[in-house]
N, C-alpha and C. Protein backbone atom coordinates (compact mmCIF):
# COMPACT_ATOMS: atom_id res chain seq x y z
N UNK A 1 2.05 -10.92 5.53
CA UNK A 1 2.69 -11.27 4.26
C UNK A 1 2.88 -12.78 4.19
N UNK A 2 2.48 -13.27 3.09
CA UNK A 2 2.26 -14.99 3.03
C UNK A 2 4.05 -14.68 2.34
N UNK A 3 4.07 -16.71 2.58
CA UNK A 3 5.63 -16.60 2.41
C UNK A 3 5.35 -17.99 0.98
N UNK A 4 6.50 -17.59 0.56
CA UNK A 4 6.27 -18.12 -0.81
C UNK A 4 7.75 -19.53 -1.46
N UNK A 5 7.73 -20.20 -1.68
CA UNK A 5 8.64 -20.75 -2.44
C UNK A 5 9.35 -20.83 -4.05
N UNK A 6 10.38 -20.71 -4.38
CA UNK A 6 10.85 -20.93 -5.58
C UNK A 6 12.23 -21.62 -5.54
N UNK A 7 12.24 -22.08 -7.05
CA UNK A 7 13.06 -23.28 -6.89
C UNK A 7 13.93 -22.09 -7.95
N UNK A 8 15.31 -22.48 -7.13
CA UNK A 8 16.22 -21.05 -8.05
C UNK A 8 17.50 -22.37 -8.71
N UNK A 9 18.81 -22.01 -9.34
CA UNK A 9 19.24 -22.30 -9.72
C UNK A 9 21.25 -21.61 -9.65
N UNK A 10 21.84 -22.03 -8.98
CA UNK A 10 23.29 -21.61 -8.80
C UNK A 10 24.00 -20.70 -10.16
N UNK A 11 24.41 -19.84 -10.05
CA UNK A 11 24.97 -19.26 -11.21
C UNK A 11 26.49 -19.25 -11.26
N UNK A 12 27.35 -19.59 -12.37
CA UNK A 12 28.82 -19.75 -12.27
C UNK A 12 29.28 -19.08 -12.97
N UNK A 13 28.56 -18.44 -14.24
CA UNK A 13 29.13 -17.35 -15.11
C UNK A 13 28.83 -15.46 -14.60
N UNK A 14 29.27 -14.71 -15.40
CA UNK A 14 29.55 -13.31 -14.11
C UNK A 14 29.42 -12.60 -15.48
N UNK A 15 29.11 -11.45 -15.12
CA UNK A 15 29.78 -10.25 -16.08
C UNK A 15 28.00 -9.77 -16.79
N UNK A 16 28.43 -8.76 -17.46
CA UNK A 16 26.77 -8.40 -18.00
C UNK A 16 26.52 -9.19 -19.37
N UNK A 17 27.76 -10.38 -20.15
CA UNK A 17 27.47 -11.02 -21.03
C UNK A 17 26.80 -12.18 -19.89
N UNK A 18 27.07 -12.63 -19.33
CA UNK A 18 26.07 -13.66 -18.66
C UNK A 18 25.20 -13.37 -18.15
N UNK A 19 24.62 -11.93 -17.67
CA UNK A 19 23.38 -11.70 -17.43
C UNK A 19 22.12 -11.50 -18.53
N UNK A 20 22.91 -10.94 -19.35
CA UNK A 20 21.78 -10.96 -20.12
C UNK A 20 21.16 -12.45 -21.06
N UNK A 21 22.27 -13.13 -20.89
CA UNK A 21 21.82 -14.61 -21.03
C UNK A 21 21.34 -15.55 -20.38
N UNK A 22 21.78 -15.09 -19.26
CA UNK A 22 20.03 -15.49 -17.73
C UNK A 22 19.13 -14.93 -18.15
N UNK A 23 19.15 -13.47 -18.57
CA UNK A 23 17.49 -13.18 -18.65
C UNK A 23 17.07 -13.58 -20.10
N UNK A 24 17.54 -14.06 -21.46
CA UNK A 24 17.53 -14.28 -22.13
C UNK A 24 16.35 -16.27 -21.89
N UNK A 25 17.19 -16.60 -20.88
CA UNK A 25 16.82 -17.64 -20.82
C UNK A 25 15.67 -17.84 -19.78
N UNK A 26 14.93 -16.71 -19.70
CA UNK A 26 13.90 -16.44 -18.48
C UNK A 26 13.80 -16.48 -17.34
N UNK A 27 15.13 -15.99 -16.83
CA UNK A 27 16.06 -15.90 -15.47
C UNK A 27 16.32 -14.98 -14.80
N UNK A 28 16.50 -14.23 -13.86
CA UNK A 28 16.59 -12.94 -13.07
C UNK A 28 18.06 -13.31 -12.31
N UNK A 29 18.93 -12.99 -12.97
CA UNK A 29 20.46 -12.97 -12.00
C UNK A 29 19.96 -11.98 -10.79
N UNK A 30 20.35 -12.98 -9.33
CA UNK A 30 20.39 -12.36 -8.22
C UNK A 30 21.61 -12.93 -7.32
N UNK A 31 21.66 -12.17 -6.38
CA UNK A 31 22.92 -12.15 -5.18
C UNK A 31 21.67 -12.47 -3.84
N UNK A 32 22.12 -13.09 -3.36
CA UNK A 32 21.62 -13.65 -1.62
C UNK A 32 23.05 -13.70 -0.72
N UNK A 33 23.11 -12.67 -0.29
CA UNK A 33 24.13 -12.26 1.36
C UNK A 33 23.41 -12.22 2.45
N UNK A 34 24.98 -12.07 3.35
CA UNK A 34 23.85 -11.92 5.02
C UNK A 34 24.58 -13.32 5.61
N UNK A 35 24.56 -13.01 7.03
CA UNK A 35 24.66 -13.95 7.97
C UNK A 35 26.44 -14.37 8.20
N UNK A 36 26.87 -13.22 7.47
CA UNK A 36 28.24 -13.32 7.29
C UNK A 36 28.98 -14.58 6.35
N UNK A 37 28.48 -15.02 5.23
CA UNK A 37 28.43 -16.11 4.22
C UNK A 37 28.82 -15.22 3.05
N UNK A 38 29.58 -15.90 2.32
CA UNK A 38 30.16 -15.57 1.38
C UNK A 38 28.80 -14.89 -0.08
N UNK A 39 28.61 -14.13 -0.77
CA UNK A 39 27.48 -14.22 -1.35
C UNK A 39 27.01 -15.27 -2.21
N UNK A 40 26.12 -15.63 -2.62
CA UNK A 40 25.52 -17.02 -3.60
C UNK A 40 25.29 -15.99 -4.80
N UNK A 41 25.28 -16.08 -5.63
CA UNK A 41 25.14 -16.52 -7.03
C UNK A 41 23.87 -17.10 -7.52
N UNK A 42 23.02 -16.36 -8.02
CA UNK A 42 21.42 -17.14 -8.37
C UNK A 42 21.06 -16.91 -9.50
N UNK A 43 20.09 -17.70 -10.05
CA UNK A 43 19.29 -17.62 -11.27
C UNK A 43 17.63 -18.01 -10.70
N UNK A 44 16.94 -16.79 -10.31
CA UNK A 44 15.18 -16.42 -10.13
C UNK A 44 14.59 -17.03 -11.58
N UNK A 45 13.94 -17.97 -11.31
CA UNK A 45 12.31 -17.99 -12.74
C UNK A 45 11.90 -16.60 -12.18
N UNK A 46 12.02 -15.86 -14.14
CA UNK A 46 11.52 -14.29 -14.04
C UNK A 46 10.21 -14.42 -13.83
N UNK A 47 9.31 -15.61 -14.40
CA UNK A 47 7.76 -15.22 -14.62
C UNK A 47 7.16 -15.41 -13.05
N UNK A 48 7.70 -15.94 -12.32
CA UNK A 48 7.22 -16.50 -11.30
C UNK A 48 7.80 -15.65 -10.25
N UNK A 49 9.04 -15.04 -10.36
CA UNK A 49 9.47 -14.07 -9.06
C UNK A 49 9.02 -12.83 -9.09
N UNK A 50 8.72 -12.45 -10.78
CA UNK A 50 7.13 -10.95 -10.51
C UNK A 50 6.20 -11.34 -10.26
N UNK A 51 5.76 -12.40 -10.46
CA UNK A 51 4.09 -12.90 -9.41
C UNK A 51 4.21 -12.60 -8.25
N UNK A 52 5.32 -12.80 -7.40
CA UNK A 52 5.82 -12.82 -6.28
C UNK A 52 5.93 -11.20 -5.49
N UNK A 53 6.52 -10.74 -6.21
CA UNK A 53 6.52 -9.26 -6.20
C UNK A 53 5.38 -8.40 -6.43
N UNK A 54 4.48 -8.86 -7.44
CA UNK A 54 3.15 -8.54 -7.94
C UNK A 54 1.79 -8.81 -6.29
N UNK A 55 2.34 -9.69 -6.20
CA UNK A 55 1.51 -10.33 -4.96
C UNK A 55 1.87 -10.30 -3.44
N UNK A 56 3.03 -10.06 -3.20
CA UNK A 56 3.69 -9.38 -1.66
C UNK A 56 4.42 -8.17 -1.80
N UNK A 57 4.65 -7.26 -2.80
CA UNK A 57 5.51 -6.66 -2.71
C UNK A 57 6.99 -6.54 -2.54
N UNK A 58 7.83 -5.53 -2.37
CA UNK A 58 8.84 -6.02 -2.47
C UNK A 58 9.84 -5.74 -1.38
N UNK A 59 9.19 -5.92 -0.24
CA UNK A 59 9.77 -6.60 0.70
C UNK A 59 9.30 -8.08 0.62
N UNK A 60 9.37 -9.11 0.13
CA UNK A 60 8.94 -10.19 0.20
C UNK A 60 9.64 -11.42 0.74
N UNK A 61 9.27 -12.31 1.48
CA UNK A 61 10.08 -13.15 2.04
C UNK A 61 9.73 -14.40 1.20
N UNK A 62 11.01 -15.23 0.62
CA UNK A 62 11.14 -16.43 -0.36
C UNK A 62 11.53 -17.24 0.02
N UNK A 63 11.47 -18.68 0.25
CA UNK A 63 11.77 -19.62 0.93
C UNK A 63 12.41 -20.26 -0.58
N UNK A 64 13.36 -20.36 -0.48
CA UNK A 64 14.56 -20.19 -1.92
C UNK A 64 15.10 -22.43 -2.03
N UNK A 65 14.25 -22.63 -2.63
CA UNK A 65 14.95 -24.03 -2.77
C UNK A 65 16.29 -24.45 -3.97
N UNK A 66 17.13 -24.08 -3.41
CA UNK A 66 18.55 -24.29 -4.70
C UNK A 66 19.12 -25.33 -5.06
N UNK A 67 18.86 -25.48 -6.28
CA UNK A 67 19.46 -26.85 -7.00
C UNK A 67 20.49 -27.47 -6.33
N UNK A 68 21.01 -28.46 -5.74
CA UNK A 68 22.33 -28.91 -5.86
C UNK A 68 22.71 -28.68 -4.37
N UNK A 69 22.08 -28.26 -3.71
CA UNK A 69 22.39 -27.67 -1.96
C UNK A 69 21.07 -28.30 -1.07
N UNK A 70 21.67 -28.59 0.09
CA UNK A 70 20.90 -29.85 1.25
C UNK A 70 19.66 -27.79 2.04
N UNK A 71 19.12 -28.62 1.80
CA UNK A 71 17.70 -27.40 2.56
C UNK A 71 17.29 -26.61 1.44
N UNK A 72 16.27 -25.65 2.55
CA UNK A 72 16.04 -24.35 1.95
C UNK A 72 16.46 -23.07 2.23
N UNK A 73 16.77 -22.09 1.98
CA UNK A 73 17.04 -20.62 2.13
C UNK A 73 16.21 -19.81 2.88
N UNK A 74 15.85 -18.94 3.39
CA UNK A 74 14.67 -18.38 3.89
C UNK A 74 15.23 -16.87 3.41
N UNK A 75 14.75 -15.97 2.77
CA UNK A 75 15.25 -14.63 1.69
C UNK A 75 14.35 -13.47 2.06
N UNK A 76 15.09 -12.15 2.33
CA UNK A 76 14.23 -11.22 2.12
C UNK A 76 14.92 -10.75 0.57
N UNK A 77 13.78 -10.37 0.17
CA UNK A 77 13.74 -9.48 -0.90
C UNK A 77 13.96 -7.83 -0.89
N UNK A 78 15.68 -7.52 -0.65
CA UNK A 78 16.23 -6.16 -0.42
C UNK A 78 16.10 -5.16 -1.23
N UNK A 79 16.30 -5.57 -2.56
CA UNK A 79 16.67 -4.68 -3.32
C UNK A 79 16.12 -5.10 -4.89
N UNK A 80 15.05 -4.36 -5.77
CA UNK A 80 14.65 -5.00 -7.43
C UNK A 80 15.16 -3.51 -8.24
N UNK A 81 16.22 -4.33 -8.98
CA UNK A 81 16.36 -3.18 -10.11
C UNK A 81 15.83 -3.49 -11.20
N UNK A 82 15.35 -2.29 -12.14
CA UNK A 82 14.14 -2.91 -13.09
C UNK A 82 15.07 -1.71 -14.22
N UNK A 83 15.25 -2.18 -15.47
CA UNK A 83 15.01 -1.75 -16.60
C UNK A 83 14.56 -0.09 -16.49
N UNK A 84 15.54 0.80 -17.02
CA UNK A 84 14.83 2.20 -16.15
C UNK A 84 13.90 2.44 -17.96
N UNK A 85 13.50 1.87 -19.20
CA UNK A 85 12.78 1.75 -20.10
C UNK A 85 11.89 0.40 -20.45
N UNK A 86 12.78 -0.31 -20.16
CA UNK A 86 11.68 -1.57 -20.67
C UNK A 86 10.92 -2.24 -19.43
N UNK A 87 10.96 -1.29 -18.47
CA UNK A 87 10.26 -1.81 -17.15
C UNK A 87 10.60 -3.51 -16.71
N UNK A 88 11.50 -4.23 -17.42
CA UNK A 88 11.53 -5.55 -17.11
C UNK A 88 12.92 -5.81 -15.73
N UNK A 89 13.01 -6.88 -14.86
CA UNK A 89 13.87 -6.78 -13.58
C UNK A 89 14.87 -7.13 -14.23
N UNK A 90 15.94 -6.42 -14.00
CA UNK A 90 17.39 -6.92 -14.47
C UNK A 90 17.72 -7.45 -13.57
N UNK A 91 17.81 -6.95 -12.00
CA UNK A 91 18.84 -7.49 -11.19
C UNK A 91 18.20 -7.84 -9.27
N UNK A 92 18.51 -8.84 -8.80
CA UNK A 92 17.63 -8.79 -7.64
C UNK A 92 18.68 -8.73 -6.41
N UNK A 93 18.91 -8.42 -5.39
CA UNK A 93 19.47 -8.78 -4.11
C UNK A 93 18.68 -9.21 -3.19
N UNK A 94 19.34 -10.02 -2.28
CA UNK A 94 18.37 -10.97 -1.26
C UNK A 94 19.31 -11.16 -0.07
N UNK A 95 18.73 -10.86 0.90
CA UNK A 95 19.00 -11.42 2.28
C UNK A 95 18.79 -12.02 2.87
N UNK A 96 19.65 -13.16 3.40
CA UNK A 96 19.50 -14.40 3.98
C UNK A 96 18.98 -13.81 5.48
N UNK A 97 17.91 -14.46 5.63
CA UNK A 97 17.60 -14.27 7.14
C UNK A 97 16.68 -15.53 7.66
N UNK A 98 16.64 -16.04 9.07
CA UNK A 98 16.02 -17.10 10.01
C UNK A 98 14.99 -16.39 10.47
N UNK A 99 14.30 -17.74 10.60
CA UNK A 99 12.68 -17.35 11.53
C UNK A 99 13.07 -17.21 13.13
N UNK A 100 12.22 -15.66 13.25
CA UNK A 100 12.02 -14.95 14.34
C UNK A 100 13.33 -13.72 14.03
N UNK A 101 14.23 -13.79 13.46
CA UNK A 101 14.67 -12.38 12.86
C UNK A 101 14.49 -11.40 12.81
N UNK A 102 14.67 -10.27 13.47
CA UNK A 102 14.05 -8.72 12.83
C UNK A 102 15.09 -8.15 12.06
N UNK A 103 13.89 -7.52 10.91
CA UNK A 103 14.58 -6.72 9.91
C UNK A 103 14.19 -5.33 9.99
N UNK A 104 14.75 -4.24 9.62
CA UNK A 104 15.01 -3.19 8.96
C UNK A 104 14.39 -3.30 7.38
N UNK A 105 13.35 -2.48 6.74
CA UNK A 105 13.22 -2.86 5.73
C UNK A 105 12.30 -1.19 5.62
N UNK A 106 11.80 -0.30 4.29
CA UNK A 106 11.12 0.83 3.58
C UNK A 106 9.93 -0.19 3.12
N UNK A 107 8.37 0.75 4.08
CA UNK A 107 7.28 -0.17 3.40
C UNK A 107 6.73 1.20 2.84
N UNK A 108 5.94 1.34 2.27
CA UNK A 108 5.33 2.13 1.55
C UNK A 108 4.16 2.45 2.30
N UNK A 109 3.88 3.81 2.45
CA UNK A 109 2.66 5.12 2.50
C UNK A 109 1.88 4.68 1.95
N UNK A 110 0.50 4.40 2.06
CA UNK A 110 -0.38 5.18 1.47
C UNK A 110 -1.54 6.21 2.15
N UNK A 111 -2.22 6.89 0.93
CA UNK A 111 -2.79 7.95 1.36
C UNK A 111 -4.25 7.25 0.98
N UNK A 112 -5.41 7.46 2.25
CA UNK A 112 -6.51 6.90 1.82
C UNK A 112 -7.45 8.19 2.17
N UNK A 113 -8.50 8.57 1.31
CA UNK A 113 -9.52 9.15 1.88
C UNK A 113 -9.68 11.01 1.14
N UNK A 114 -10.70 11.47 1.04
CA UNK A 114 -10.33 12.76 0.76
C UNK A 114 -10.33 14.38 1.86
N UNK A 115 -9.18 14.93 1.72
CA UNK A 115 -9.15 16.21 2.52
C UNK A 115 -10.44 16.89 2.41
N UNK A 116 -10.72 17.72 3.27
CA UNK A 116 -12.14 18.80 3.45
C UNK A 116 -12.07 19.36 1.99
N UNK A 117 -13.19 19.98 1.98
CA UNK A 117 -13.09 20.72 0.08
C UNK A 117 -12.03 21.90 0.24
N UNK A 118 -12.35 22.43 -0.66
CA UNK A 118 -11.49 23.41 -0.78
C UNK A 118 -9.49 23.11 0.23
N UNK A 119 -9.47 22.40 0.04
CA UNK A 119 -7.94 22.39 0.80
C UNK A 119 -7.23 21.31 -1.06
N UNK A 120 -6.14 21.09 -0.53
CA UNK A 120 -5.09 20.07 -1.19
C UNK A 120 -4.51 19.48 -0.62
N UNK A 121 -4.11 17.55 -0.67
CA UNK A 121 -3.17 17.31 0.36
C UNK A 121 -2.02 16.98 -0.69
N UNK A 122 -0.68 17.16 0.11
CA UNK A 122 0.07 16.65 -0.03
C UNK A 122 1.36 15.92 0.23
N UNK A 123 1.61 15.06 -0.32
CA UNK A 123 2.60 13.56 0.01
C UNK A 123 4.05 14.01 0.09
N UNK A 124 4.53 13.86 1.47
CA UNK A 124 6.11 14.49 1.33
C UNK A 124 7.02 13.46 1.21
N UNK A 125 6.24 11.79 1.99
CA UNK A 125 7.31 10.95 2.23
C UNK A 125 6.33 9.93 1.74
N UNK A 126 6.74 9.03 0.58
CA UNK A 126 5.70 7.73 0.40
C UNK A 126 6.57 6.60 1.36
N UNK A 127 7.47 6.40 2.10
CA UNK A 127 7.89 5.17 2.23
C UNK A 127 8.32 5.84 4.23
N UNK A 128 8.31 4.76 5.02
CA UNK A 128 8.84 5.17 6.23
C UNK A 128 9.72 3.78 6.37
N UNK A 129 10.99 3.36 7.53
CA UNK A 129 11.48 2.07 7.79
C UNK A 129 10.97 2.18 8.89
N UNK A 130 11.11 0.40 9.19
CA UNK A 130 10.41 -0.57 10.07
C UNK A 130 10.65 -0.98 10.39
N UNK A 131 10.85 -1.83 11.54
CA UNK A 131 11.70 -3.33 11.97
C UNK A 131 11.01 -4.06 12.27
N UNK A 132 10.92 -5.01 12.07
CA UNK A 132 10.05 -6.43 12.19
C UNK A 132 10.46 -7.38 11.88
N UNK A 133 9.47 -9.34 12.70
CA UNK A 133 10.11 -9.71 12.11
C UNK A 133 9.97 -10.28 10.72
N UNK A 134 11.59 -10.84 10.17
CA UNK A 134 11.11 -11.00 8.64
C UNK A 134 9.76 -11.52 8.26
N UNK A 135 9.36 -12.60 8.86
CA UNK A 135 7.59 -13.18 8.01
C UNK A 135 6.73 -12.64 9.03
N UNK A 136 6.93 -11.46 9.59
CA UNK A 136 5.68 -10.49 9.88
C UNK A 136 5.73 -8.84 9.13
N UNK A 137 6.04 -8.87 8.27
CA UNK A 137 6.18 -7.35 7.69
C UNK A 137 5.44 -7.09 6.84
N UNK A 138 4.48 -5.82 7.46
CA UNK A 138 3.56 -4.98 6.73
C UNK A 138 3.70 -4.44 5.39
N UNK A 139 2.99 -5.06 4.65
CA UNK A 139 2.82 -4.77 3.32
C UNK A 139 3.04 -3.55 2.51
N UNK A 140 2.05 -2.82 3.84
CA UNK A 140 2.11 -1.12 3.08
C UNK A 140 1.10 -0.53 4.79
N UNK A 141 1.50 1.05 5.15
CA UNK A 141 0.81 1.26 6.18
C UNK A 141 -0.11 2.70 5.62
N UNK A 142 -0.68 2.91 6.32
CA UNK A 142 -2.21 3.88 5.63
C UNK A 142 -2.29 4.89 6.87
N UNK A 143 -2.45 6.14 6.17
CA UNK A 143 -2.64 6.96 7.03
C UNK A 143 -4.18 7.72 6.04
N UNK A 144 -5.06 8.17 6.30
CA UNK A 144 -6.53 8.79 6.31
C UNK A 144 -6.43 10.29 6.38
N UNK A 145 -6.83 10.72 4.90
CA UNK A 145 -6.77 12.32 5.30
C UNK A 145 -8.39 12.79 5.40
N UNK A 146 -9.18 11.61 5.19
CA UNK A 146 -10.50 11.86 5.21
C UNK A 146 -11.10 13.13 5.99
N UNK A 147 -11.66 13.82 5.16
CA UNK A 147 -12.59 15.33 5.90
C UNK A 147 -10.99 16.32 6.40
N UNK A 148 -10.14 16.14 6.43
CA UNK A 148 -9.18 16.44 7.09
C UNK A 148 -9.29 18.28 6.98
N UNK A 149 -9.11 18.93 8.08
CA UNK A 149 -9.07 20.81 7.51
C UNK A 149 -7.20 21.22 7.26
N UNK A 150 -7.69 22.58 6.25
CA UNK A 150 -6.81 22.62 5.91
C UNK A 150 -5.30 22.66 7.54
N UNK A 151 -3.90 22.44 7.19
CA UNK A 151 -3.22 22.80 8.60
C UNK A 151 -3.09 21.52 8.94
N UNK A 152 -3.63 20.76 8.61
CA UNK A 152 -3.42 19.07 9.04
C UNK A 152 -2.06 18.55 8.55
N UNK A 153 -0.95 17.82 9.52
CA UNK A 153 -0.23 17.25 9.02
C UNK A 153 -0.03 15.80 9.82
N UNK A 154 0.18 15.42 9.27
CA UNK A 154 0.67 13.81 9.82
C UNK A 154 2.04 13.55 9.34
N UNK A 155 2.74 13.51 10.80
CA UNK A 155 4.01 12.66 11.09
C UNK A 155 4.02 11.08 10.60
N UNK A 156 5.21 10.57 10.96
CA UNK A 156 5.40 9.45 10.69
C UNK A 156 5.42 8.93 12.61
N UNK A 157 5.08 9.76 13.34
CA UNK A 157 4.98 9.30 14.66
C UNK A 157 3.23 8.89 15.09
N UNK A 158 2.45 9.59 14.09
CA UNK A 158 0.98 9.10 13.91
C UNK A 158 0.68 7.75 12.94
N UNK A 159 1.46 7.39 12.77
CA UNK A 159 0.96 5.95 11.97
C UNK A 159 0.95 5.12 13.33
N UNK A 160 -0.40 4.22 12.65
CA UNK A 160 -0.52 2.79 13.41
C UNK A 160 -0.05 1.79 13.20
N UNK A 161 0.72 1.16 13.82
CA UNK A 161 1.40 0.31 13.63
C UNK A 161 1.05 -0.90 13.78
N UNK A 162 1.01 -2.27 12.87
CA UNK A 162 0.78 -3.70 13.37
C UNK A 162 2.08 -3.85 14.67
N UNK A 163 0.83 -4.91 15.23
CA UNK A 163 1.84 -5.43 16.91
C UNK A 163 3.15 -5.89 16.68
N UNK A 164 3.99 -5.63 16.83
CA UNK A 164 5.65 -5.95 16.58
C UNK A 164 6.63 -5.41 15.70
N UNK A 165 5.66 -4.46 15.20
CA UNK A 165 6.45 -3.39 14.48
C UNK A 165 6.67 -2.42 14.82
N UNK A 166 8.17 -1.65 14.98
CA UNK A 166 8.46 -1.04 15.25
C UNK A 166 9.07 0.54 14.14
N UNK A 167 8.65 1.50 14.53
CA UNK A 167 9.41 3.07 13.66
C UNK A 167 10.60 3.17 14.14
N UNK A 168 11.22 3.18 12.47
CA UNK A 168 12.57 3.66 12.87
C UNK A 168 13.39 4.85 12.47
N UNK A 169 11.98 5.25 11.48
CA UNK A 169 12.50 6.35 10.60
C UNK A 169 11.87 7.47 11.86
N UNK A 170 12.43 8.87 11.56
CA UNK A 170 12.33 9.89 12.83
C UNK A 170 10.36 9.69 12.93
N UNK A 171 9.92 10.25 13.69
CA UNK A 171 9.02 10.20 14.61
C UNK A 171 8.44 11.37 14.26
N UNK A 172 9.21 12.27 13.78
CA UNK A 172 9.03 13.89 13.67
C UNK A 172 8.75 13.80 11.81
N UNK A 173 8.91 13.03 11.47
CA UNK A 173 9.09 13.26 10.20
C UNK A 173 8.09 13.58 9.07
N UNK A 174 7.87 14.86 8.08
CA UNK A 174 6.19 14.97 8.17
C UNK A 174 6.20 14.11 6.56
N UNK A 175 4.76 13.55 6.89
CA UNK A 175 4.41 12.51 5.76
C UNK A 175 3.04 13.39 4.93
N UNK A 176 2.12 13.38 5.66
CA UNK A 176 1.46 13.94 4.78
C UNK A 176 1.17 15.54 5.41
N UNK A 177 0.48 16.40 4.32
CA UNK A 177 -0.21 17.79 4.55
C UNK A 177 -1.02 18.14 3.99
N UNK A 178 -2.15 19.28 4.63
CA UNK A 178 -3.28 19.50 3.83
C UNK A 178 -2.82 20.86 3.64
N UNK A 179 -3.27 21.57 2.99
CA UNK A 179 -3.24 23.11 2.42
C UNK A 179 -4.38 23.64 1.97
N UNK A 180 -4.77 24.67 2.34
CA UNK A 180 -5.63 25.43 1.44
C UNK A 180 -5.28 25.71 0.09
N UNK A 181 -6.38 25.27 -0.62
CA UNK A 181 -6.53 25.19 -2.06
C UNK A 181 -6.02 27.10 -2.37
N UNK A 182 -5.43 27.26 -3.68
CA UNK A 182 -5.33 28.41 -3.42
C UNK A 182 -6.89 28.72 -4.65
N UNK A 183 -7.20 30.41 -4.67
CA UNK A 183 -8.82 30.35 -4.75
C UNK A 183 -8.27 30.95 -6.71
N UNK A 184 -8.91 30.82 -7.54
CA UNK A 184 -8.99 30.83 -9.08
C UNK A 184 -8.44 32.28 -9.22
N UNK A 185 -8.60 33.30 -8.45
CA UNK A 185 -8.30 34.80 -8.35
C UNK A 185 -6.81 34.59 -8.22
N UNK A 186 -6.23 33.89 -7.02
CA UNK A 186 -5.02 33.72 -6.53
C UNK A 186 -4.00 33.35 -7.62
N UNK A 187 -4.72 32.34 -8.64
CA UNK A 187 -3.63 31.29 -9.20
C UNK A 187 -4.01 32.06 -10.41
N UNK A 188 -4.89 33.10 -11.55
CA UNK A 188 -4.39 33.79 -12.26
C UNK A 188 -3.94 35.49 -12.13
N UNK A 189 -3.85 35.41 -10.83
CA UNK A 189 -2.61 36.84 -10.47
C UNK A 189 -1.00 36.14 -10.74
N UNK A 190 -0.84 35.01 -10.20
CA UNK A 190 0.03 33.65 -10.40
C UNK A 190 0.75 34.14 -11.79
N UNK A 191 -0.08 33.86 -12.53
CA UNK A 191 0.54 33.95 -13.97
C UNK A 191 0.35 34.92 -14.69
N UNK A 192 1.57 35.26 -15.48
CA UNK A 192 1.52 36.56 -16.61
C UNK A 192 1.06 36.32 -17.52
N UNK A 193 -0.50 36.63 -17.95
CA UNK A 193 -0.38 36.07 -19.11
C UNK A 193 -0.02 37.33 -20.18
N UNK A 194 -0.30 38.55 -19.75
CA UNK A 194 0.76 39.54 -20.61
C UNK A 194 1.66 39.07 -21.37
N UNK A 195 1.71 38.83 -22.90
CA UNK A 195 2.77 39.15 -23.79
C UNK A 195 3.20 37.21 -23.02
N UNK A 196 2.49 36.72 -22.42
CA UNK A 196 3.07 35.34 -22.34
C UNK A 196 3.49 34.55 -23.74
N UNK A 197 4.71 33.83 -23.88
CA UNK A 197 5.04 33.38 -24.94
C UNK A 197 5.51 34.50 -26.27
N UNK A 198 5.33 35.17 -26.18
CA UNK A 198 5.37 36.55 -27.38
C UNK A 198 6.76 36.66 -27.37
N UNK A 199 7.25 36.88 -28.24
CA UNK A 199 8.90 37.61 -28.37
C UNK A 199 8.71 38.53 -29.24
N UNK A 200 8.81 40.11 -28.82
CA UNK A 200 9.02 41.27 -30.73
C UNK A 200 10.15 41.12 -31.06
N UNK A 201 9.95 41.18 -31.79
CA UNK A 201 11.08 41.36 -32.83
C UNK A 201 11.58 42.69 -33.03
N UNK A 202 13.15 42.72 -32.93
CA UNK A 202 13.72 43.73 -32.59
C UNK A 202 14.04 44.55 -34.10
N UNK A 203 13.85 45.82 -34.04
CA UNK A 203 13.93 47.07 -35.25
C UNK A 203 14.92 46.67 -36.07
N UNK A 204 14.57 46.54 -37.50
CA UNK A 204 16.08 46.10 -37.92
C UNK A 204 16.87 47.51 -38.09
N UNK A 205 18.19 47.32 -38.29
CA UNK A 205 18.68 48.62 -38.47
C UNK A 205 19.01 49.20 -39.89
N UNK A 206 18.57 50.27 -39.79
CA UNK A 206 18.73 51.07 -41.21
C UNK A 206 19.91 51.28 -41.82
């Protein structure tokens, strides 16, 4: 994961009338804690901290340059709340953390490849945690169901791991599965279609 810079801005007003006038003004109100420091108060450039997100994901580490304060920040990117309709970020949290640090952080599953025919796979867990350190953390980890027969499952104790990363989520924990497809006979015994949807109408009375 490449590490990135932005130049943020101190925030002194509070409440959801001042947030929406950060984002009004093309700003992402965020919080940066950690290290036992009081929390900071931020204003993210929105267009430039979804590039950011768009392009490392969102565990992302930000090297945070703040107006008005001697250095830089070094940030994980904990937590993006987004608009649960207009898909846009309302709100960010960030954790202050130093180089050589390990973090705790949810990277994301994916599933590459296709199961044997006739089977189905399916996804129980998209995300496992990790510890690493902060500017070494895996993007996203891949597990292969390629040709796979049906009965196949993969733990979260079968992922490969980059060197210094460590599982922290159980070991036992099942991520993916294959199944036999069920066969076209199976899946319309499945359904009634008898009188499906139909309601009679009941006798009126005389």
């Amino acid at each position: 994961m490449s590490e990135v810079r932005l130049s943020v801005e101190p925030r002194t007003e509070f409440g959801k009338g001042a947030a929406r006038r950060t984002r009004r003004a093309g700003k992402i109100p965020a919080v940066l804690y950690g290290h036992g420091v009081d929390p900071q108060h931020l204003a993210l450039p929105a267009i430039e901290f979804a590039r950011v997100i768009r392009e490392n994901g969102q565990n992302a580490v930000i090297t945070l340059d703040v107006a008005g304060s001697d250095g830089a920040q070094l940030a994980l990117t904990k937590a993006v709340t987004f608009h649960p309709l207009k898909n846009y970020i309302e709100h960010v949290d960030l954790l202050a953390v130093k180089r050589g640090e390990k973090v705790v952080v949810d990277v994301p599953v994916v599933v590459a490849g296709q199961p044997a025919p006739g089977t189905l796979m399916t996804q129980e867990q998209d995300t496992v945690q990790v510890e690493a350190d902060a500017l070494r953390l895996p993007d996203e980890l891949e597990v292969s169901v390629a040709g796979s027969p049906a009965g196949t499952q993969i733990t979260a104790g079968d992922l490969s791991l980059p060197e210094g990363v460590t599982l922290v989520t159980d070991p036992e924990a099942l991520l993916v599965a294959v199944v036999e497809a069920p066969s076209e006979a199976a899946m319309e015994a499945s359904v009634d279609v008898e009188g499906a949807g139909v309601v009679e109408d009941k006798p009126e009375a005389e």
